[in-house]
Every structure is written in structure tokens, then in C-alpha cells.
PDB file of N, CA and C in Angstrom:
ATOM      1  N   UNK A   1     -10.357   4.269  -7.733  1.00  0.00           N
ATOM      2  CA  UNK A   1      -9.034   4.681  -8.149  1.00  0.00           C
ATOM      3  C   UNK A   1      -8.577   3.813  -9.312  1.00  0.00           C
ATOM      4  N   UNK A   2      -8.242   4.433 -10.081  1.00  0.00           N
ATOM      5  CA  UNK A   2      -7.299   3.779 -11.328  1.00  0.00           C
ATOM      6  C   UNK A   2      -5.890   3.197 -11.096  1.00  0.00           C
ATOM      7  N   UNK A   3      -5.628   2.032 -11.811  1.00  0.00           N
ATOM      8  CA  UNK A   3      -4.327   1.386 -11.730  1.00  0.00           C
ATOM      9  C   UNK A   3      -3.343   2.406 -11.801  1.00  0.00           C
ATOM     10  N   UNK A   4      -2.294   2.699 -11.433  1.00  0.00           N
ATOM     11  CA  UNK A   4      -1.375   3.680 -11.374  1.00  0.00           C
ATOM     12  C   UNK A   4      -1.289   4.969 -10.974  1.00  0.00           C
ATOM     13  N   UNK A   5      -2.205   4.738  -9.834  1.00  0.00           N
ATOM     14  CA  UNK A   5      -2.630   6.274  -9.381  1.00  0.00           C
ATOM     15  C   UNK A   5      -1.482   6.252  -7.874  1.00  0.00           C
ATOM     16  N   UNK A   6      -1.198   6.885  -7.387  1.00  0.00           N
ATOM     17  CA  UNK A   6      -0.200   6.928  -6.375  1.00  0.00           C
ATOM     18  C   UNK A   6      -0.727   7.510  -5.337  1.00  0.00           C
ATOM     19  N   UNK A   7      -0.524   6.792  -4.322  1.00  0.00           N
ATOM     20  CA  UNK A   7      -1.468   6.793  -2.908  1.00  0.00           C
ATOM     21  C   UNK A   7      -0.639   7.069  -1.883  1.00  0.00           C
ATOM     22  N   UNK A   8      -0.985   7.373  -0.465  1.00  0.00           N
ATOM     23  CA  UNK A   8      -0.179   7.310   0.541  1.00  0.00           C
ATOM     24  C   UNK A   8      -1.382   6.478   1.842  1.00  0.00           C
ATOM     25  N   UNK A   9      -0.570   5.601   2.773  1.00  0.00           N
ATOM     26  CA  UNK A   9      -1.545   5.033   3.451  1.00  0.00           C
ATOM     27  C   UNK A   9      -1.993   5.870   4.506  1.00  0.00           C
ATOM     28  N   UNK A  10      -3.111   5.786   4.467  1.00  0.00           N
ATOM     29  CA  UNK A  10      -3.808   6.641   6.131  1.00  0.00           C
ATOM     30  C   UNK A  10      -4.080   6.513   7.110  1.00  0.00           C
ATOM     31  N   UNK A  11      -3.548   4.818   7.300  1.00  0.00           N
ATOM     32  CA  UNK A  11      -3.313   4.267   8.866  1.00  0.00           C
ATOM     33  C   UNK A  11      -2.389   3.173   8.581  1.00  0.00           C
ATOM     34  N   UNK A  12      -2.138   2.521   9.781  1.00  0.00           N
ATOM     35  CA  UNK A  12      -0.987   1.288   9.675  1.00  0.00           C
ATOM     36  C   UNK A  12      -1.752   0.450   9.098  1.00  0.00           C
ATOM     37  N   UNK A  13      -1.435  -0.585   8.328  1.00  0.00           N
ATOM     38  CA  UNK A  13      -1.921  -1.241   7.300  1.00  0.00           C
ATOM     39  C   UNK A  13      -0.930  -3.202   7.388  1.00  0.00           C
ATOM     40  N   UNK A  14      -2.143  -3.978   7.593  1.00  0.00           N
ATOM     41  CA  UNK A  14      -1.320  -5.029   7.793  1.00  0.00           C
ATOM     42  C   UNK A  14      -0.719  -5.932   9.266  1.00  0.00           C
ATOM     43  N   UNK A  15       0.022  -6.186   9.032  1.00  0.00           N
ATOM     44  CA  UNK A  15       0.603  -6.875  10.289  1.00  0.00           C
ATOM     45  C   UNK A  15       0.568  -8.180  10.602  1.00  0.00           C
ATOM     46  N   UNK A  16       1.055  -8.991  11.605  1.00  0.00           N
ATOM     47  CA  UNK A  16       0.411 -10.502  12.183  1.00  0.00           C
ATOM     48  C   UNK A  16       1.124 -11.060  10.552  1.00  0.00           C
ATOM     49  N   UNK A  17       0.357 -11.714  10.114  1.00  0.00           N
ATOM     50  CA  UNK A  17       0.672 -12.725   8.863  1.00  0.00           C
ATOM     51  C   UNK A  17       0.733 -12.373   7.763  1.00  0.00           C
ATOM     52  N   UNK A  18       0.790 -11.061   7.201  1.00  0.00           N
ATOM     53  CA  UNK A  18       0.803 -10.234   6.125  1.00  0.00           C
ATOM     54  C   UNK A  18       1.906  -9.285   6.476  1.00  0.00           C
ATOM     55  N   UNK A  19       3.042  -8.878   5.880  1.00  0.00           N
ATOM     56  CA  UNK A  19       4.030  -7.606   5.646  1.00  0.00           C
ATOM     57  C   UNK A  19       3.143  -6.434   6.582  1.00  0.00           C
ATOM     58  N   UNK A  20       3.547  -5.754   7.124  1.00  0.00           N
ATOM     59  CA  UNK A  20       3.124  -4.490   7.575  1.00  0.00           C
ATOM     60  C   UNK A  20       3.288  -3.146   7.141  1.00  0.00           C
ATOM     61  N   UNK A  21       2.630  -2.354   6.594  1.00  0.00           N
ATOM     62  CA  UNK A  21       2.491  -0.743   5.943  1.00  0.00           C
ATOM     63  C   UNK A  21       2.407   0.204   7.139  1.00  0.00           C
ATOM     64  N   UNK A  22       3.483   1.026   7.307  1.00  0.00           N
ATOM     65  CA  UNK A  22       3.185   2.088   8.094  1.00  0.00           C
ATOM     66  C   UNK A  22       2.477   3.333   7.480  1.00  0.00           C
ATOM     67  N   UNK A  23       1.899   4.145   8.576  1.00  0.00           N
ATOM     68  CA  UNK A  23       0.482   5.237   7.934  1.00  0.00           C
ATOM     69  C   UNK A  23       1.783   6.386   6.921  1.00  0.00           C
ATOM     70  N   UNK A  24       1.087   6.783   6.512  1.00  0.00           N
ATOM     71  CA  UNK A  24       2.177   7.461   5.469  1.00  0.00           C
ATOM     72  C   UNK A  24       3.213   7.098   4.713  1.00  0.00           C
ATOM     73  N   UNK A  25       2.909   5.964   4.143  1.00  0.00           N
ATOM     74  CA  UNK A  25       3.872   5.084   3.344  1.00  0.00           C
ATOM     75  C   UNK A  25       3.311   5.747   1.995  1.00  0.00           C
ATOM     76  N   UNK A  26       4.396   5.868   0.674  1.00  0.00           N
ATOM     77  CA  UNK A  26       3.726   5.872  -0.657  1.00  0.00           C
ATOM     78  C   UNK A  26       3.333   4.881  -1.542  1.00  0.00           C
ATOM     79  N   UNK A  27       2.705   4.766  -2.191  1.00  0.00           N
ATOM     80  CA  UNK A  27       2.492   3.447  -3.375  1.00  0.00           C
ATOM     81  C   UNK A  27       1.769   4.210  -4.371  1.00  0.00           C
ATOM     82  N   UNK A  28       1.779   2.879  -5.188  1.00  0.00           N
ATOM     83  CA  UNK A  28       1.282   2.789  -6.379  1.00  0.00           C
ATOM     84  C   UNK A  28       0.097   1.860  -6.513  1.00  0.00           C
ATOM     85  N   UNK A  29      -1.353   2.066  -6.552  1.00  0.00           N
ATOM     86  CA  UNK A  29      -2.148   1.184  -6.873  1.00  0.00           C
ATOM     87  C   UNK A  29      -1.547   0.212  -8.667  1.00  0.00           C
ATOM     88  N   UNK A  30      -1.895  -1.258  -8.155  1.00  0.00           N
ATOM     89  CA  UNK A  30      -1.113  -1.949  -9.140  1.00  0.00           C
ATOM     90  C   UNK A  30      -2.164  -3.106  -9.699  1.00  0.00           C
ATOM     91  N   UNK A  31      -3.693  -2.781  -9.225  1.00  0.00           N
ATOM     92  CA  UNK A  31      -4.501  -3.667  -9.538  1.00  0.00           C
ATOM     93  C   UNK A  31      -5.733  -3.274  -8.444  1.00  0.00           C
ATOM     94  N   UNK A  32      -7.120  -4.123  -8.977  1.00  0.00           N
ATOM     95  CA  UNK A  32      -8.069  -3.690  -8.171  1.00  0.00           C
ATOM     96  C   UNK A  32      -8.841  -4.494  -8.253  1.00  0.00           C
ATOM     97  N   UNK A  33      -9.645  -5.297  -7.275  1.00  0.00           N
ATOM     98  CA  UNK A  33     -10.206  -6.846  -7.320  1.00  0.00           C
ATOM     99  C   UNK A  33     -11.564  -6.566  -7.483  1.00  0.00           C
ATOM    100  N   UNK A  34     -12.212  -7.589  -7.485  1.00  0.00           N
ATOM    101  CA  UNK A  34     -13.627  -7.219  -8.072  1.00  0.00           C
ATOM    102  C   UNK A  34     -14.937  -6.797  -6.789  1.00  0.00           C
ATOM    103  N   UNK A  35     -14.350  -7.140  -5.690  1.00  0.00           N
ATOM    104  CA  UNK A  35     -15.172  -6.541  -4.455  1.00  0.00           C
ATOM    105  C   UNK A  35     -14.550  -5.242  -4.385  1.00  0.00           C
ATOM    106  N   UNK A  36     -13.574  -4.211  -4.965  1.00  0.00           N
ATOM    107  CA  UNK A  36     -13.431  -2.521  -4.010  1.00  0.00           C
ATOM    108  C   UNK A  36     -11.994  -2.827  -4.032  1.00  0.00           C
ATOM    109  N   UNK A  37     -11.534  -3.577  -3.106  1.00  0.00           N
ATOM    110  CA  UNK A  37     -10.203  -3.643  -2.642  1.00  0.00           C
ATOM    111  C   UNK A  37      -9.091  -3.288  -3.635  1.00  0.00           C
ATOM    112  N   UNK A  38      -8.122  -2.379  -3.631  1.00  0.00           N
ATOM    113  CA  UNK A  38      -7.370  -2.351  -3.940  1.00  0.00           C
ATOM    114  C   UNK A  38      -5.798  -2.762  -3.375  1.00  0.00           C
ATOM    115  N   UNK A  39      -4.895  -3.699  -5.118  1.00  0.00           N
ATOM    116  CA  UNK A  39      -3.558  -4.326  -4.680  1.00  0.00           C
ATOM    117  C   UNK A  39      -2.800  -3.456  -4.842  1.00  0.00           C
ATOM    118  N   UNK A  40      -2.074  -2.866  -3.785  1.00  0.00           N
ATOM    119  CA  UNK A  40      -1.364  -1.259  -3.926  1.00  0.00           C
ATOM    120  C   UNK A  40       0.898  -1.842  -3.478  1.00  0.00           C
ATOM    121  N   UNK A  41       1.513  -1.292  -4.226  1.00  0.00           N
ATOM    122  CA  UNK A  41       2.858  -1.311  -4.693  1.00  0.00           C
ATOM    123  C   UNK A  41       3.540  -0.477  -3.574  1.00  0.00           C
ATOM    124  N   UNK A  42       3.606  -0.605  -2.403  1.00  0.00           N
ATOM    125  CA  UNK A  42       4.482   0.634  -1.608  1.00  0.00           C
ATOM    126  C   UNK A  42       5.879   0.287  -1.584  1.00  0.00           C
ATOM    127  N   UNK A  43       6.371   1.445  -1.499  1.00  0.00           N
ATOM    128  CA  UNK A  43       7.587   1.296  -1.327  1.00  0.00           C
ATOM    129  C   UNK A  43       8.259   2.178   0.192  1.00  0.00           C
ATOM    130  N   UNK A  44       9.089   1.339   0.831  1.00  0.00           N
ATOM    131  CA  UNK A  44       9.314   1.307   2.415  1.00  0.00           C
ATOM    132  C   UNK A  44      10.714   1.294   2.702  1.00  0.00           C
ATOM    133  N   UNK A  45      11.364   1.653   3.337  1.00  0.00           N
ATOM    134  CA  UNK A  45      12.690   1.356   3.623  1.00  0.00           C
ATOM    135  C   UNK A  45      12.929   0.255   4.050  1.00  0.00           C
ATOM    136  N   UNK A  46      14.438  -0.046   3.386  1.00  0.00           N
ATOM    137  CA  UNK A  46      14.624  -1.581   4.170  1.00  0.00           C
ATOM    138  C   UNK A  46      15.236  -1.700   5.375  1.00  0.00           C
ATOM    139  N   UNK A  47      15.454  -3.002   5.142  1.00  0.00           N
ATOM    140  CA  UNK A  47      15.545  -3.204   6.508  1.00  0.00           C
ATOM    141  C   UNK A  47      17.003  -2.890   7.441  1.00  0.00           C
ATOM    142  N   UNK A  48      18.080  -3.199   5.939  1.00  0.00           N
ATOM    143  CA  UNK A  48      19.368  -3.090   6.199  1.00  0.00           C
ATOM    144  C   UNK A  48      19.838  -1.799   4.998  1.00  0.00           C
ATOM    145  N   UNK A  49      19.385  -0.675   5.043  1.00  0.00           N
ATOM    146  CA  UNK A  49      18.885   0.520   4.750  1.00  0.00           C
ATOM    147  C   UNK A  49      18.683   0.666   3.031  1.00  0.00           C
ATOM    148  N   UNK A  50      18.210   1.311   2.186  1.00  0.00           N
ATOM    149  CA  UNK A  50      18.163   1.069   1.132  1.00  0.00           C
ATOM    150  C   UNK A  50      16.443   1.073   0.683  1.00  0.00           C
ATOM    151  N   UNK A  51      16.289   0.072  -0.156  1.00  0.00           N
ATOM    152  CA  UNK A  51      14.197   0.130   0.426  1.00  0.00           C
ATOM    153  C   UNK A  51      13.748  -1.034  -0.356  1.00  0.00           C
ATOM    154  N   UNK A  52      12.872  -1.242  -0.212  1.00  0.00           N
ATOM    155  CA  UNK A  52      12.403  -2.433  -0.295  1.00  0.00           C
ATOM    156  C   UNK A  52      10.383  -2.613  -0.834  1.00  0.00           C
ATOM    157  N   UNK A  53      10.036  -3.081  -1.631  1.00  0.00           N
ATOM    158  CA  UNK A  53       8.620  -2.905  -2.163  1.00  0.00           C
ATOM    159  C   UNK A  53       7.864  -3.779  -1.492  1.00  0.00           C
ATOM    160  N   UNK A  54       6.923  -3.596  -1.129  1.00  0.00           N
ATOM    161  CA  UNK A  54       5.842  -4.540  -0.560  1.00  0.00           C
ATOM    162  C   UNK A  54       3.953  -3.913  -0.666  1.00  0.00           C
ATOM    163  N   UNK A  55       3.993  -5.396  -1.177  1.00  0.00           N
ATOM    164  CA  UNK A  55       2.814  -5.275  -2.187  1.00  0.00           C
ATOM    165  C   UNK A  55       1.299  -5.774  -1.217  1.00  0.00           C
ATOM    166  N   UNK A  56       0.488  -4.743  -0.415  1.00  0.00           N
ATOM    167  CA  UNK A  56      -0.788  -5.175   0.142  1.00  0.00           C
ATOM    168  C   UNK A  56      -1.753  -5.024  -0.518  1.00  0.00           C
ATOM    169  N   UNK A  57      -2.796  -5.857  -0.083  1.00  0.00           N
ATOM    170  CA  UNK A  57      -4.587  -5.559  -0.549  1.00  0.00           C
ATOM    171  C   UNK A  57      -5.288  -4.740   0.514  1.00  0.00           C
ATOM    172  N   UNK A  58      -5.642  -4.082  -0.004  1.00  0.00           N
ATOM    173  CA  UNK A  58      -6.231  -2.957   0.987  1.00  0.00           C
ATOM    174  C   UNK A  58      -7.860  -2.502   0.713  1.00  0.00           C
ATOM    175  N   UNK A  59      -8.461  -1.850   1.690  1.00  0.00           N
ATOM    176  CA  UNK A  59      -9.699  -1.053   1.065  1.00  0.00           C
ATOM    177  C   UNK A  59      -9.108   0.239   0.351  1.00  0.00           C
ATOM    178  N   UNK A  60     -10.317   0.681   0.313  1.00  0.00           N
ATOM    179  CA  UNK A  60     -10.019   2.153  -0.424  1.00  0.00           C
ATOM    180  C   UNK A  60     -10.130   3.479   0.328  1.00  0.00           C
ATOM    181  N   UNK A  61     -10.451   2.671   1.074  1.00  0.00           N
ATOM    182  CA  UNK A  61     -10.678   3.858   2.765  1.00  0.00           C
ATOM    183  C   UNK A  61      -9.533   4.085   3.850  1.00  0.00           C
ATOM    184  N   UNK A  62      -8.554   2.983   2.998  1.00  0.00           N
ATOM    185  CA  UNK A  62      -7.358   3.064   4.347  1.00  0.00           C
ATOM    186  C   UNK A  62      -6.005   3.842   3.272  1.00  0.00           C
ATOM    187  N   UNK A  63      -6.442   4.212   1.941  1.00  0.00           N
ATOM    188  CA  UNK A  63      -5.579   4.873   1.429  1.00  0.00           C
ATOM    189  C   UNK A  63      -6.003   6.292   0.761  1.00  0.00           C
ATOM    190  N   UNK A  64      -5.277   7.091   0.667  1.00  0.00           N
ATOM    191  CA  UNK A  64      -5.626   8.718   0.044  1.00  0.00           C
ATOM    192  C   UNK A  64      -4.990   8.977  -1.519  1.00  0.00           C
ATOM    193  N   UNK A  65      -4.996   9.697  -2.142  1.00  0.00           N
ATOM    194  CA  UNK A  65      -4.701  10.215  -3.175  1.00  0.00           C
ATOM    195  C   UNK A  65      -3.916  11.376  -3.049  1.00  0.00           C
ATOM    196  N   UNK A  66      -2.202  11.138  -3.940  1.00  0.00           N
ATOM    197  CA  UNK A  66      -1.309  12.124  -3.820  1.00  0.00           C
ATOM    198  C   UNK A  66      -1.860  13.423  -4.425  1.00  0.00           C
TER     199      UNK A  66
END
């Protein structure tokens, strides 16, 4: 996937010591490391309503193409 391609996640993503992604979240791939992994831009609702961005490393298998 190319930088700026817009994704949705395809399972829960994260958790424990890293921000947590729920499955069907949207993003934006925002970078891509040199093993596969892609650093993807989602954007999530907040917490005290409104929304809020949070930025995971992911495979490429745990996200789809809009």
C-alpha cells in the first residue's frame, strides 16, 4: 500500500501498552517501515465526544483498502 491510501481496520488492533484500534476504524496509511509494516493515521472518537487521531504500526493483513 502506498502512503496515503485510506484503510479501514479488520480486527481490533493494539491494546495493553499501545492505544487501542477498534475493527472498523478508518485511517490513513502515513508511512511504511522497511520490514511490511505499515504506520497508519486513524481517526476514532473521543473520549469526551468529538474525535481524536491515533497513530498505530500495523501489518498489512490486519488492514483493508477503502
Amino acid at each position: 500500500m502506498q502512503i496515503g491510501t485510506n484503510v479501514k481496520a479488520v480486527k481490533d488492533i493494539g491494546g495493553g501498552l499501545t492505544q487501542s484500534v477498534p475493527a472498523g476504524a478508518k485511517g490513513t496509511v502515513v508511512g511504511r517501515r522497511f520490514d511490511g509494516r505499515l504506520d497508519v493515521a486513524f481517526t476514532l472518537a473521543g473520549l469526551l465526544g468529538g474525535t481524536r487521531s491515533v497513530t498505530a504500526t500495523v501489518a498489512a493483513a490486519d488492514v483493508a483498502t477503502l
